[in-house]
PDB file of N, CA and C in Angstrom:
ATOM      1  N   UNK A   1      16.399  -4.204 -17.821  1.00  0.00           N
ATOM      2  CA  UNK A   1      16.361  -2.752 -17.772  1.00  0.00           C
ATOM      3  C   UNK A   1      17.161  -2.159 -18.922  1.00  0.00           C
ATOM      4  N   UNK A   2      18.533  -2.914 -19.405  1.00  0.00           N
ATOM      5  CA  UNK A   2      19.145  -2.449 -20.335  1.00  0.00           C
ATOM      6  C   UNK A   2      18.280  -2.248 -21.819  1.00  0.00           C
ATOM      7  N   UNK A   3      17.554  -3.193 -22.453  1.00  0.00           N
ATOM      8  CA  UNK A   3      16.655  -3.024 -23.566  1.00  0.00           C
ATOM      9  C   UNK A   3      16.002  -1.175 -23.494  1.00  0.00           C
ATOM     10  N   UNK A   4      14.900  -1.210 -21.731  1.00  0.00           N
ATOM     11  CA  UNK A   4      14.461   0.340 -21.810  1.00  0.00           C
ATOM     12  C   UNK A   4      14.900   1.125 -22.109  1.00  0.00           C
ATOM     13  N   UNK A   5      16.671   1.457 -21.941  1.00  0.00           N
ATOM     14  CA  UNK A   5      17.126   2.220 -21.648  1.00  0.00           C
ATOM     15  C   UNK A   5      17.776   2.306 -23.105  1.00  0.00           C
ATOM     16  N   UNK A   6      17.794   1.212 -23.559  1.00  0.00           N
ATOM     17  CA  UNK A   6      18.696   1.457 -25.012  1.00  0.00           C
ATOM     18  C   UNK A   6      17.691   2.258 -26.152  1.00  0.00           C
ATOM     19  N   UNK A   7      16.157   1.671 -25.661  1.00  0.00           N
ATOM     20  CA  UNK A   7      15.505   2.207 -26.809  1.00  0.00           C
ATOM     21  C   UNK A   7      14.793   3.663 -26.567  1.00  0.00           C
ATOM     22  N   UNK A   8      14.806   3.812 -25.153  1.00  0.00           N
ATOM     23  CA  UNK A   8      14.527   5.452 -24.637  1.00  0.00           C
ATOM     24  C   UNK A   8      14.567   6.501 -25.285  1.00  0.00           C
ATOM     25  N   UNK A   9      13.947   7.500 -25.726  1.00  0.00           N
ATOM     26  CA  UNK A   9      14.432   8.825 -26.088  1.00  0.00           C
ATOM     27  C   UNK A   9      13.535   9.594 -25.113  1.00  0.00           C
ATOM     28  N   UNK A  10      13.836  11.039 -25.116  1.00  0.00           N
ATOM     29  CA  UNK A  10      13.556  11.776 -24.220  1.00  0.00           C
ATOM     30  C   UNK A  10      13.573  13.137 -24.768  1.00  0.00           C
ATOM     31  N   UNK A  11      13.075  14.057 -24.855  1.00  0.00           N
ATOM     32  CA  UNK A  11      13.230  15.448 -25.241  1.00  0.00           C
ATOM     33  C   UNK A  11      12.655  16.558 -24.525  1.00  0.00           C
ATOM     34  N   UNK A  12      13.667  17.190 -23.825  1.00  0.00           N
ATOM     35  CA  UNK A  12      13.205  18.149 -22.929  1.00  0.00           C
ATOM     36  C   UNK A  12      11.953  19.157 -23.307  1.00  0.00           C
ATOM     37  N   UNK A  13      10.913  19.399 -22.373  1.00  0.00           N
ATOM     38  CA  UNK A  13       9.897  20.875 -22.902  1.00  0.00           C
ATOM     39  C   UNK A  13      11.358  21.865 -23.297  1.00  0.00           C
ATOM     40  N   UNK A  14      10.625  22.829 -24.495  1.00  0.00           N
ATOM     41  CA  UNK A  14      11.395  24.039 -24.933  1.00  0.00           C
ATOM     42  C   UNK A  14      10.555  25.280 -25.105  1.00  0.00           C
ATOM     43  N   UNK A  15      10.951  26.410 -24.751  1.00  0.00           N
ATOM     44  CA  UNK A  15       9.839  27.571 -24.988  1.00  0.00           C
ATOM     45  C   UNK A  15      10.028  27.859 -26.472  1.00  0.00           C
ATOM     46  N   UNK A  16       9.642  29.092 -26.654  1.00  0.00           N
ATOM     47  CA  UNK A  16       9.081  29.576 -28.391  1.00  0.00           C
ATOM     48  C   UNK A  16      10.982  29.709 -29.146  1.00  0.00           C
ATOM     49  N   UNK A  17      11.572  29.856 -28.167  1.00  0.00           N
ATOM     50  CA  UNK A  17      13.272  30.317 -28.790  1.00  0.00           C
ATOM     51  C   UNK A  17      14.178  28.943 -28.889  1.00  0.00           C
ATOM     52  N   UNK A  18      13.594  27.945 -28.435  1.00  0.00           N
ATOM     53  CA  UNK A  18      14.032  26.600 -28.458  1.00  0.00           C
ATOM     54  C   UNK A  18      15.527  26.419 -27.234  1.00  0.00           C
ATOM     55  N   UNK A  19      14.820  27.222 -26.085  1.00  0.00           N
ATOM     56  CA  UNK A  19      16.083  27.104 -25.144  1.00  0.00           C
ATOM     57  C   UNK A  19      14.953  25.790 -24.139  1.00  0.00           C
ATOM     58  N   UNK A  20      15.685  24.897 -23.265  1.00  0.00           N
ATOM     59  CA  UNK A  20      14.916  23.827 -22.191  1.00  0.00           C
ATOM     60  C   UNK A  20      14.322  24.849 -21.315  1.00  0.00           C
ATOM     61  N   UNK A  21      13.266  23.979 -21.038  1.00  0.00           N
ATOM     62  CA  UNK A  21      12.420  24.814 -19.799  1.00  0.00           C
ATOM     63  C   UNK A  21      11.779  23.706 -18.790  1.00  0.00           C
ATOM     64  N   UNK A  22      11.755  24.028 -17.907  1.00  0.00           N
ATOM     65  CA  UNK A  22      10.992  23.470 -16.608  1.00  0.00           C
ATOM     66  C   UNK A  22      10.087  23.039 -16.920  1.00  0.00           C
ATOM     67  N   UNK A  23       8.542  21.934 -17.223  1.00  0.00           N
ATOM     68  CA  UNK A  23       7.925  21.360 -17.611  1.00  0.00           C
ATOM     69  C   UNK A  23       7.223  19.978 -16.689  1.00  0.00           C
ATOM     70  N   UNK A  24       6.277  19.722 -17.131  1.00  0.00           N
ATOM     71  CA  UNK A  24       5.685  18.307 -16.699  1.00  0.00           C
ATOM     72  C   UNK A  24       5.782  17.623 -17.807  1.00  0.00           C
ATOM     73  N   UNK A  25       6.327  16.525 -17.180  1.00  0.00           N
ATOM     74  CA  UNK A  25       5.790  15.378 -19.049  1.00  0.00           C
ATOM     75  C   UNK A  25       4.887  14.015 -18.325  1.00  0.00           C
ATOM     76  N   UNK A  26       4.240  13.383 -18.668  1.00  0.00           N
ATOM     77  CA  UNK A  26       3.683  12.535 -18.830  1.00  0.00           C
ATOM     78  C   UNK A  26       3.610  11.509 -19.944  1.00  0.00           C
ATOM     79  N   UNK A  27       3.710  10.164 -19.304  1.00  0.00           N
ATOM     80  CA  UNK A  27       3.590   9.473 -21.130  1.00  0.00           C
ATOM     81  C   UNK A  27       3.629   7.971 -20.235  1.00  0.00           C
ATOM     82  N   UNK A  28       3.638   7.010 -20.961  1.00  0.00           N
ATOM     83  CA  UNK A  28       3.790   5.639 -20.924  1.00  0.00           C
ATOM     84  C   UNK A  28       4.300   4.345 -20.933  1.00  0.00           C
ATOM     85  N   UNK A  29       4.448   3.339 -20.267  1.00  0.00           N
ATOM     86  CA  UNK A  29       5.261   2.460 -20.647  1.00  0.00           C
ATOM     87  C   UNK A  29       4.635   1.210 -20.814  1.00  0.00           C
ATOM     88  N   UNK A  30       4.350   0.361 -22.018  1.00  0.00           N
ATOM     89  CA  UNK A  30       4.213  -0.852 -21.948  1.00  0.00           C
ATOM     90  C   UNK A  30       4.891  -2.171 -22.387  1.00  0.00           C
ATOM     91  N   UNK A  31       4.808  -2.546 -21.061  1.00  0.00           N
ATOM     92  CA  UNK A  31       6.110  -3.696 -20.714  1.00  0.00           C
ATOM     93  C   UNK A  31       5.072  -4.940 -21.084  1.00  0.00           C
ATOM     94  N   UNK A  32       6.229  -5.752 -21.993  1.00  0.00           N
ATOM     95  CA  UNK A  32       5.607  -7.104 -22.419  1.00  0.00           C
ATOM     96  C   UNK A  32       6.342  -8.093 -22.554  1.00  0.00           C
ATOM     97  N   UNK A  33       6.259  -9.277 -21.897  1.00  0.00           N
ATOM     98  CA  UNK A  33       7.078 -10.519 -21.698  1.00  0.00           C
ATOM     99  C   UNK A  33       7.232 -10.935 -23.342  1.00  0.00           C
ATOM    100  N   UNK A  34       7.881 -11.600 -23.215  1.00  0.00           N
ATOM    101  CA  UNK A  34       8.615 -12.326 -24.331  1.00  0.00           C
ATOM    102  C   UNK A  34       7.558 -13.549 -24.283  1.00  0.00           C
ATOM    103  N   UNK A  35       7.060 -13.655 -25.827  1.00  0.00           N
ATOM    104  CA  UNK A  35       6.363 -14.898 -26.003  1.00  0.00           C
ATOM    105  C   UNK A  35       6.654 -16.508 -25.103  1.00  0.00           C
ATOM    106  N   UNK A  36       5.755 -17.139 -24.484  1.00  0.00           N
ATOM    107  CA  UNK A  36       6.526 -18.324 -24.434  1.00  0.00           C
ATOM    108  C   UNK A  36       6.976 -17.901 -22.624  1.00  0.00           C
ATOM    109  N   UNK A  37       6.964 -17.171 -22.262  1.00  0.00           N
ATOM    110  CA  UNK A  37       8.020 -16.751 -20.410  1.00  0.00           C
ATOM    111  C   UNK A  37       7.035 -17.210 -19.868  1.00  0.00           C
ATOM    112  N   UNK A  38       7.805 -17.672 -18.994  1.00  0.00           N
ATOM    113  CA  UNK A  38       6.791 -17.924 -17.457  1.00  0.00           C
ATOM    114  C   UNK A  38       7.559 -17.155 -16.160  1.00  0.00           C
ATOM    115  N   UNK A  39       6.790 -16.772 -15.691  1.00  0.00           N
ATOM    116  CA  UNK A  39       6.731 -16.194 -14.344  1.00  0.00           C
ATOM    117  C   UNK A  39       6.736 -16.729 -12.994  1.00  0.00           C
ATOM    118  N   UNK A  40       7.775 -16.924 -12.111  1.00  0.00           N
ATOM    119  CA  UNK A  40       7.760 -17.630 -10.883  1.00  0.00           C
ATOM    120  C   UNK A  40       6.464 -17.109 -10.222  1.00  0.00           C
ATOM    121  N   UNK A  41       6.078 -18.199  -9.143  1.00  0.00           N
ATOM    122  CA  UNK A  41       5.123 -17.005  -7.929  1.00  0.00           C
ATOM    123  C   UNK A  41       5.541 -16.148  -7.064  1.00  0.00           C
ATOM    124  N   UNK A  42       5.201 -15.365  -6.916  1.00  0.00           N
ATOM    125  CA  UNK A  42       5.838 -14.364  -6.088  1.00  0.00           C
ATOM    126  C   UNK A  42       5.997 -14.824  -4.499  1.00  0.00           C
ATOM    127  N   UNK A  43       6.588 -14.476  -3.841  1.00  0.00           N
ATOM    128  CA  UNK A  43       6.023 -14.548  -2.067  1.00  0.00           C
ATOM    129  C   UNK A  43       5.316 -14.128  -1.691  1.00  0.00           C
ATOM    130  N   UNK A  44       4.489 -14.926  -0.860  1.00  0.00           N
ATOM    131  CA  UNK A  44       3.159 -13.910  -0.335  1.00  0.00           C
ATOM    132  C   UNK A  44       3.320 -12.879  -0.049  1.00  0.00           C
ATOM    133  N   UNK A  45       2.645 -11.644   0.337  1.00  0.00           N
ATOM    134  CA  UNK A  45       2.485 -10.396   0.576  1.00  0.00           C
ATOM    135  C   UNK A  45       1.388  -9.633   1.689  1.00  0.00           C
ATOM    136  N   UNK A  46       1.534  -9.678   2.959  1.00  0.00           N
ATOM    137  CA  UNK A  46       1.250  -9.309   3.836  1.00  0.00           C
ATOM    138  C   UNK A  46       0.929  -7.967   4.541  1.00  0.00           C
ATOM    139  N   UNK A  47      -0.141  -7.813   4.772  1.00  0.00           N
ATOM    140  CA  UNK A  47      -0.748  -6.294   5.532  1.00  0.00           C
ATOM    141  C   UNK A  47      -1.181  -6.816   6.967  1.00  0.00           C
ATOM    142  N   UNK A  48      -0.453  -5.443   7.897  1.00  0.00           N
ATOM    143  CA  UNK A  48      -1.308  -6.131   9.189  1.00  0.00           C
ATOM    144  C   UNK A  48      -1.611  -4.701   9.704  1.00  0.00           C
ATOM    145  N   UNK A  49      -2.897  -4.365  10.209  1.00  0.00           N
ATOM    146  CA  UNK A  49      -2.831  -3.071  11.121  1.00  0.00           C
ATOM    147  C   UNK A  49      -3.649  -3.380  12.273  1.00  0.00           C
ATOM    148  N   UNK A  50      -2.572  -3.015  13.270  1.00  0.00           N
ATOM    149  CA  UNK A  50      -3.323  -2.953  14.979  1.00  0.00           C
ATOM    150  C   UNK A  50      -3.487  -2.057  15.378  1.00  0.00           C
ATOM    151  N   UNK A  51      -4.846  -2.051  15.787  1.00  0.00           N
ATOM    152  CA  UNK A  51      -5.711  -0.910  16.599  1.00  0.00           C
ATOM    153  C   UNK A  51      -5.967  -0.830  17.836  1.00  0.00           C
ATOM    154  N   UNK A  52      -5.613  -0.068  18.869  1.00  0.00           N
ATOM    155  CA  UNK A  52      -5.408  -0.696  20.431  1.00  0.00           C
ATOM    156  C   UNK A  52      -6.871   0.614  20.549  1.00  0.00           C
ATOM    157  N   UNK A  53      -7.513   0.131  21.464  1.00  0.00           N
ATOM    158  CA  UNK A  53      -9.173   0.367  22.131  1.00  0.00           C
ATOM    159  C   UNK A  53      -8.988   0.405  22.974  1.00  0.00           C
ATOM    160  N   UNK A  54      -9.569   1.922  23.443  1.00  0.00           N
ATOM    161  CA  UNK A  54      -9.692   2.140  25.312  1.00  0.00           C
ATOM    162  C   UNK A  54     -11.052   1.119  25.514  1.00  0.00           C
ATOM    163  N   UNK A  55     -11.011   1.182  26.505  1.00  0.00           N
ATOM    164  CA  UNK A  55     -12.029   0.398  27.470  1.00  0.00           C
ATOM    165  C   UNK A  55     -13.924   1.183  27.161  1.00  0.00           C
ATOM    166  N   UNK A  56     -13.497   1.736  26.725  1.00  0.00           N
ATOM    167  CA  UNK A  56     -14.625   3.415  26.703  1.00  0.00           C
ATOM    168  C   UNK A  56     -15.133   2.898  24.740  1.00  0.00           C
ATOM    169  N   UNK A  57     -14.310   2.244  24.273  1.00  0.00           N
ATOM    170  CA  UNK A  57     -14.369   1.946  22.822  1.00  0.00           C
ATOM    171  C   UNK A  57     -14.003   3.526  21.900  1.00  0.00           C
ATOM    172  N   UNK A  58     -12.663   4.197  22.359  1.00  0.00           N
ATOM    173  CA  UNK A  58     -11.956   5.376  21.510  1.00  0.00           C
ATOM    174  C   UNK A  58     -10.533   4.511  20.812  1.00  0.00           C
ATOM    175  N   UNK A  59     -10.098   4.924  19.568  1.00  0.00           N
ATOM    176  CA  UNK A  59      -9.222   4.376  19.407  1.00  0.00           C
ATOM    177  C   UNK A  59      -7.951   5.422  19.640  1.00  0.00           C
ATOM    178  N   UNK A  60      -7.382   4.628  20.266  1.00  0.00           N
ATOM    179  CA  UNK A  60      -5.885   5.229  21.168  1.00  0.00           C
ATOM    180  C   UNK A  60      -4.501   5.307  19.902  1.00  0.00           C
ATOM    181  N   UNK A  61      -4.364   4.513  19.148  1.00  0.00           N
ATOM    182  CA  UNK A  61      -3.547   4.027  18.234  1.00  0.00           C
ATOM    183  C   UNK A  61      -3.740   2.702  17.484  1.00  0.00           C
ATOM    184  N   UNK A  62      -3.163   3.367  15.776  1.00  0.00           N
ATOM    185  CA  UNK A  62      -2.970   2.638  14.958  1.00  0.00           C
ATOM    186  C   UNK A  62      -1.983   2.495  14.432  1.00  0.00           C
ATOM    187  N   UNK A  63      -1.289   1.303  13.935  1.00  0.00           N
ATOM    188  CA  UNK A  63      -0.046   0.798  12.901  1.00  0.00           C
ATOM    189  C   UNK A  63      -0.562   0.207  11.800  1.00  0.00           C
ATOM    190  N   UNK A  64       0.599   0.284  11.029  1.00  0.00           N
ATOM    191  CA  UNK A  64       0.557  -0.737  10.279  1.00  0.00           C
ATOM    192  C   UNK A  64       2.192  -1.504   9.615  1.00  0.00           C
ATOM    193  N   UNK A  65       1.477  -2.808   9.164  1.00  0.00           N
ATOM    194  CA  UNK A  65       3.305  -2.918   8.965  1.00  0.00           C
ATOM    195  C   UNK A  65       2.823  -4.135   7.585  1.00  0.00           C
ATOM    196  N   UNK A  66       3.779  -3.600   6.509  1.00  0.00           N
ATOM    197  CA  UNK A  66       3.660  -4.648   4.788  1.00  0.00           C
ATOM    198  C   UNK A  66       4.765  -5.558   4.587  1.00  0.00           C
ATOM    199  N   UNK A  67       4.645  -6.838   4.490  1.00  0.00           N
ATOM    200  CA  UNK A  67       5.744  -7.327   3.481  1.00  0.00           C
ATOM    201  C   UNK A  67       5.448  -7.362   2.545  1.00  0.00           C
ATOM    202  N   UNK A  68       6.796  -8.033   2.125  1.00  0.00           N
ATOM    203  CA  UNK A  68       7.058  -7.969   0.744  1.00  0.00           C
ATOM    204  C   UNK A  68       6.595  -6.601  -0.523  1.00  0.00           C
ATOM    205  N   UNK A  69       5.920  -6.458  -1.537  1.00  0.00           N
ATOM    206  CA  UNK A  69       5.839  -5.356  -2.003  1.00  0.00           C
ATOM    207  C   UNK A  69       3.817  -5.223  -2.195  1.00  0.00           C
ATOM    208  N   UNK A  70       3.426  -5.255  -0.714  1.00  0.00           N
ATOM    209  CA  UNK A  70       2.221  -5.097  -1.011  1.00  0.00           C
ATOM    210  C   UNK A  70       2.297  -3.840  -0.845  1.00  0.00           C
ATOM    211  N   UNK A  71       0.546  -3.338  -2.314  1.00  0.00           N
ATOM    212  CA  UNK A  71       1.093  -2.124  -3.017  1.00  0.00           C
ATOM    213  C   UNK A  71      -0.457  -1.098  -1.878  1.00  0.00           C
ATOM    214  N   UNK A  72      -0.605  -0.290  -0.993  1.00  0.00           N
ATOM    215  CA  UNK A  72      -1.494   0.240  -0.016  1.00  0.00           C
ATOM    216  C   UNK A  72      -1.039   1.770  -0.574  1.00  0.00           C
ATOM    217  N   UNK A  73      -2.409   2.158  -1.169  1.00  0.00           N
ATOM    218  CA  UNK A  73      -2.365   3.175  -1.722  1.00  0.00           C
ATOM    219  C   UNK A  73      -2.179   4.511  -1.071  1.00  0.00           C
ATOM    220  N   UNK A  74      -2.916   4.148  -0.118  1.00  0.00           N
ATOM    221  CA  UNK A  74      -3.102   5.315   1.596  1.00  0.00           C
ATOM    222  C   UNK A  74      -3.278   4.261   2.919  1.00  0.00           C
ATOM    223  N   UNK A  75      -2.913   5.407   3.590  1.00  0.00           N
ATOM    224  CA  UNK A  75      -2.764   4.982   5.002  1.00  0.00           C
ATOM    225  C   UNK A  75      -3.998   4.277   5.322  1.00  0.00           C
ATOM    226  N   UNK A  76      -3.722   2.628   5.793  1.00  0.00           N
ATOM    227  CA  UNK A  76      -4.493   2.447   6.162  1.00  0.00           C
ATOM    228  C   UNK A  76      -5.477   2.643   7.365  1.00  0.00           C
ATOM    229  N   UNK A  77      -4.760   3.001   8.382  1.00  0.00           N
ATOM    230  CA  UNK A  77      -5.049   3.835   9.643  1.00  0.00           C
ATOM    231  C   UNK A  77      -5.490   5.213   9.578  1.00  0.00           C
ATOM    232  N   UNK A  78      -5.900   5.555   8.313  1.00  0.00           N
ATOM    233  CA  UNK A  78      -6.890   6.875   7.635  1.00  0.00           C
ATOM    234  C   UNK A  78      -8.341   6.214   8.590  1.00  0.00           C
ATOM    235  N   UNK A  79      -8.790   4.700   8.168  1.00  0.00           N
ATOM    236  CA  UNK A  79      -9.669   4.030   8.768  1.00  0.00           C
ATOM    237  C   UNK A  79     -10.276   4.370   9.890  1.00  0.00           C
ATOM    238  N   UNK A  80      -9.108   4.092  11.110  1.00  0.00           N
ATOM    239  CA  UNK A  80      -8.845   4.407  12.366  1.00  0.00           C
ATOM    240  C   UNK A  80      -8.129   5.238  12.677  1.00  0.00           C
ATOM    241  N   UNK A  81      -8.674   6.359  13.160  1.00  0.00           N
ATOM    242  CA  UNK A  81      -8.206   8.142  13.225  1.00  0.00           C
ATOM    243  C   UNK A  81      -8.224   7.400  14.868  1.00  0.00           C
ATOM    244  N   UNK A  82      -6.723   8.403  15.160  1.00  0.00           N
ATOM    245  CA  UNK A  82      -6.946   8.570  16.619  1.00  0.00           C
ATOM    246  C   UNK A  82      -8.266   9.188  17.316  1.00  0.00           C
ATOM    247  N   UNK A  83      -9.016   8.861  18.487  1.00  0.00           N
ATOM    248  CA  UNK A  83     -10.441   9.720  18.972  1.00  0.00           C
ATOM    249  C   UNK A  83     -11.366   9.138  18.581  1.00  0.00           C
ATOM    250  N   UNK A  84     -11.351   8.323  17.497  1.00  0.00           N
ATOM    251  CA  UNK A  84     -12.662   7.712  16.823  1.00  0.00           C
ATOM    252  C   UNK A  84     -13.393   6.878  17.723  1.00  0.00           C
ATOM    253  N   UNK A  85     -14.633   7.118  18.335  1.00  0.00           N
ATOM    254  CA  UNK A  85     -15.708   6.215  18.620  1.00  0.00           C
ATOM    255  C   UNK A  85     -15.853   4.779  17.921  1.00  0.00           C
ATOM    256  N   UNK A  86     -15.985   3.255  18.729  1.00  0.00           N
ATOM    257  CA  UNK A  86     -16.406   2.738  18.355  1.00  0.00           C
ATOM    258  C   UNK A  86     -17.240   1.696  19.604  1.00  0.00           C
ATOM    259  N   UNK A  87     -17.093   0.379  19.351  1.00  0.00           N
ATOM    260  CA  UNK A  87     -17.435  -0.519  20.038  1.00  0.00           C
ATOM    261  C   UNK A  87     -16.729  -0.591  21.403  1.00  0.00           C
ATOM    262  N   UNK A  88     -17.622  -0.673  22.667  1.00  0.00           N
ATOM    263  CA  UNK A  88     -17.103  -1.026  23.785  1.00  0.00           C
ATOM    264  C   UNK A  88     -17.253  -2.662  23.864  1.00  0.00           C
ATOM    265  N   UNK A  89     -15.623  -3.140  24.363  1.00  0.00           N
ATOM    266  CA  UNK A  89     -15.720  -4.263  24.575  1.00  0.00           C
ATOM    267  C   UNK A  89     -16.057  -5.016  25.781  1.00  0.00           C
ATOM    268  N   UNK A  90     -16.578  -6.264  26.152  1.00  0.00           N
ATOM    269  CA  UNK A  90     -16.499  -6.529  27.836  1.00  0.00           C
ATOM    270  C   UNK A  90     -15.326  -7.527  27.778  1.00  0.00           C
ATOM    271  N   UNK A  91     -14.904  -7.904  28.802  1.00  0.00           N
ATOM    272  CA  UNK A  91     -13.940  -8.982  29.026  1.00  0.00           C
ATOM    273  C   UNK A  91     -15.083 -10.218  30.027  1.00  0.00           C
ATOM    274  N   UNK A  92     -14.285 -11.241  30.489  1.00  0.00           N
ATOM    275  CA  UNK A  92     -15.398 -12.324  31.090  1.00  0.00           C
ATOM    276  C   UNK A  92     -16.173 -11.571  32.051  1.00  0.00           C
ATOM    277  N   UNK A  93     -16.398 -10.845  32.754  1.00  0.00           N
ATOM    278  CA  UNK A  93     -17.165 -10.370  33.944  1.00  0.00           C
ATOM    279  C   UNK A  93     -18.086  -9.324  33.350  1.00  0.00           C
ATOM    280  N   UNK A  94     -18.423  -9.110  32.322  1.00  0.00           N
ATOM    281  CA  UNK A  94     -18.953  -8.346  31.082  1.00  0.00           C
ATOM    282  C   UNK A  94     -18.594  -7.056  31.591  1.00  0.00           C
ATOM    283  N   UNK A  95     -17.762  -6.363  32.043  1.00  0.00           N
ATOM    284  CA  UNK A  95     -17.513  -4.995  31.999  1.00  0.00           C
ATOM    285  C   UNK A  95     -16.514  -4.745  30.992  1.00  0.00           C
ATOM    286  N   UNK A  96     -16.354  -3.325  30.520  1.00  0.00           N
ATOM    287  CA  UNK A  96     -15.429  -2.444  29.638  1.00  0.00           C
ATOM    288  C   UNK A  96     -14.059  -2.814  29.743  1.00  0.00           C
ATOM    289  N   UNK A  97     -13.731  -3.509  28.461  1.00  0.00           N
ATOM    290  CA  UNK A  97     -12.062  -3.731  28.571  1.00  0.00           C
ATOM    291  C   UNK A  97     -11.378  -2.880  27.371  1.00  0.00           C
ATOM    292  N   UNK A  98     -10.122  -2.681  27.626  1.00  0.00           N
ATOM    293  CA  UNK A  98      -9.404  -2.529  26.178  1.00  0.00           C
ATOM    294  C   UNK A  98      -9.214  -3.317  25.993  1.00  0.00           C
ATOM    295  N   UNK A  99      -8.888  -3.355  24.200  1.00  0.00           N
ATOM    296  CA  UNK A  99      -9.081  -4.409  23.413  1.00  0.00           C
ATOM    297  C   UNK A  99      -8.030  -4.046  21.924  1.00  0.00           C
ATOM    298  N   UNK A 100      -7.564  -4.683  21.694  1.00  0.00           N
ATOM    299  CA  UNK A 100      -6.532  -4.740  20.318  1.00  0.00           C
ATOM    300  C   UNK A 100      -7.191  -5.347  19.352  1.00  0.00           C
ATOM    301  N   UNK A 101      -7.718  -4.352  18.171  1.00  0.00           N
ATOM    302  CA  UNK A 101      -8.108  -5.127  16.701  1.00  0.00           C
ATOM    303  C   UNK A 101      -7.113  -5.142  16.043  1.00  0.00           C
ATOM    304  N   UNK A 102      -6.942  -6.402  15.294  1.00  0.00           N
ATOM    305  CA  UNK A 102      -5.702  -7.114  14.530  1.00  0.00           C
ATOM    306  C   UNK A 102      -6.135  -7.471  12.877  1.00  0.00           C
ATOM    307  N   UNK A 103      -6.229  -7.073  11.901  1.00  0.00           N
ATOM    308  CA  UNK A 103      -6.646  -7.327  10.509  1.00  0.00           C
ATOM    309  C   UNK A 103      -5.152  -7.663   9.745  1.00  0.00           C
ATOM    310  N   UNK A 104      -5.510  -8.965   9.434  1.00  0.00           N
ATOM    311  CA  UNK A 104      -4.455  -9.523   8.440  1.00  0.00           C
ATOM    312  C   UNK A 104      -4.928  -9.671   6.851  1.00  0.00           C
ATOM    313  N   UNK A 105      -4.387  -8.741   5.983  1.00  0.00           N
ATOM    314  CA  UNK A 105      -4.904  -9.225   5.051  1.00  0.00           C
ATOM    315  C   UNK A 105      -3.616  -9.597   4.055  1.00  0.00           C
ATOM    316  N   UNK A 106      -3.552 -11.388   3.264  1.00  0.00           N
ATOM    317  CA  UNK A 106      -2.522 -11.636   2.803  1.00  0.00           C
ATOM    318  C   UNK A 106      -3.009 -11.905   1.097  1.00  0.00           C
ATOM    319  N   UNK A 107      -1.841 -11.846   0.014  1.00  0.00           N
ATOM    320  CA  UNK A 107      -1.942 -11.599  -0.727  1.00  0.00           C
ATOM    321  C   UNK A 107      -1.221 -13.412  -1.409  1.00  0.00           C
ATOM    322  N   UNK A 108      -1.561 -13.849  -1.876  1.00  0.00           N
ATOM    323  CA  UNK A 108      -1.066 -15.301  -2.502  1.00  0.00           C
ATOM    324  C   UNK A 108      -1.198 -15.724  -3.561  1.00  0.00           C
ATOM    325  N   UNK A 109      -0.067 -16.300  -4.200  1.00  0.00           N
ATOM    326  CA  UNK A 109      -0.798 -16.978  -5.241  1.00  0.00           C
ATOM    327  C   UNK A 109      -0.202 -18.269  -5.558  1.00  0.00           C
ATOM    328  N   UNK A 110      -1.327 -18.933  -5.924  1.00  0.00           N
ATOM    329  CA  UNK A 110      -0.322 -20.370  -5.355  1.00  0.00           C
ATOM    330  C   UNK A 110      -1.284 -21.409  -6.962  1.00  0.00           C
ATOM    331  N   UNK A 111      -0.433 -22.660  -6.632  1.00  0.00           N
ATOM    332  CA  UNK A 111      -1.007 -23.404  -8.145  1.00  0.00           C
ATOM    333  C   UNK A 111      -2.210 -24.128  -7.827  1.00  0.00           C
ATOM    334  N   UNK A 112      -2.625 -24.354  -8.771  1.00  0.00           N
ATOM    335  CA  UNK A 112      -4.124 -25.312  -8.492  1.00  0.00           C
ATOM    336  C   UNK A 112      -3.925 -26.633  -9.572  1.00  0.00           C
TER     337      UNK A 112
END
């Protein structure tokens, strides 16, 4: 972090009299390893969201929960809105059960 910071400059927006002013800035950074680096693997990275189902197939509630730094842009439970219609499930006697959907999705990277 010390290198960024050493080579940083910065210059505030200024209006027409050259006093600072309140402003948006936008701009860029590109970060580049040093010839020759290698990179450990990371730890996996884990998404899980549970969806609990009335018996009727409405969804009652959603979670979700990330390790490590998996990157979920929006809610994944945008998906599953509370009220939402879906599938009625049966249990063994084929009538209407609630039911918990469970989606794991993991992130890895491993050697070959």
């Amino acid at each position: 972090m010390r290198p960024v910071k050493e080579r940083a400059s910065f210059y505030p927006a200024r209006d027409g009299k050259g006093r600072k002013i309140e402003s948006i800035y936008s701009g860029r950074i590109t970060w580049r390893l040093p010839a020759g680096s290698v990179v450990p693997f990371p730890e996996p990275q884990t998404l899980i969201i549970t969806v609990d189902i009335s018996s009727e197939g409405v969804v009652e509630k959603c979670s979700s929960v990330k390790s490590g730094e998996f990157e979920v842009p929006v809610d994944p439970c945008m998906r599953y809105p509370v009220g939402l219609k879906g599938r009625v499930y049966a249990g063994p006697d084929g009538k209407p059960v609630a039911a918990r959907y469970i989606e794991r999705i993991t992130h890895e990277i491993q050697s070959r």
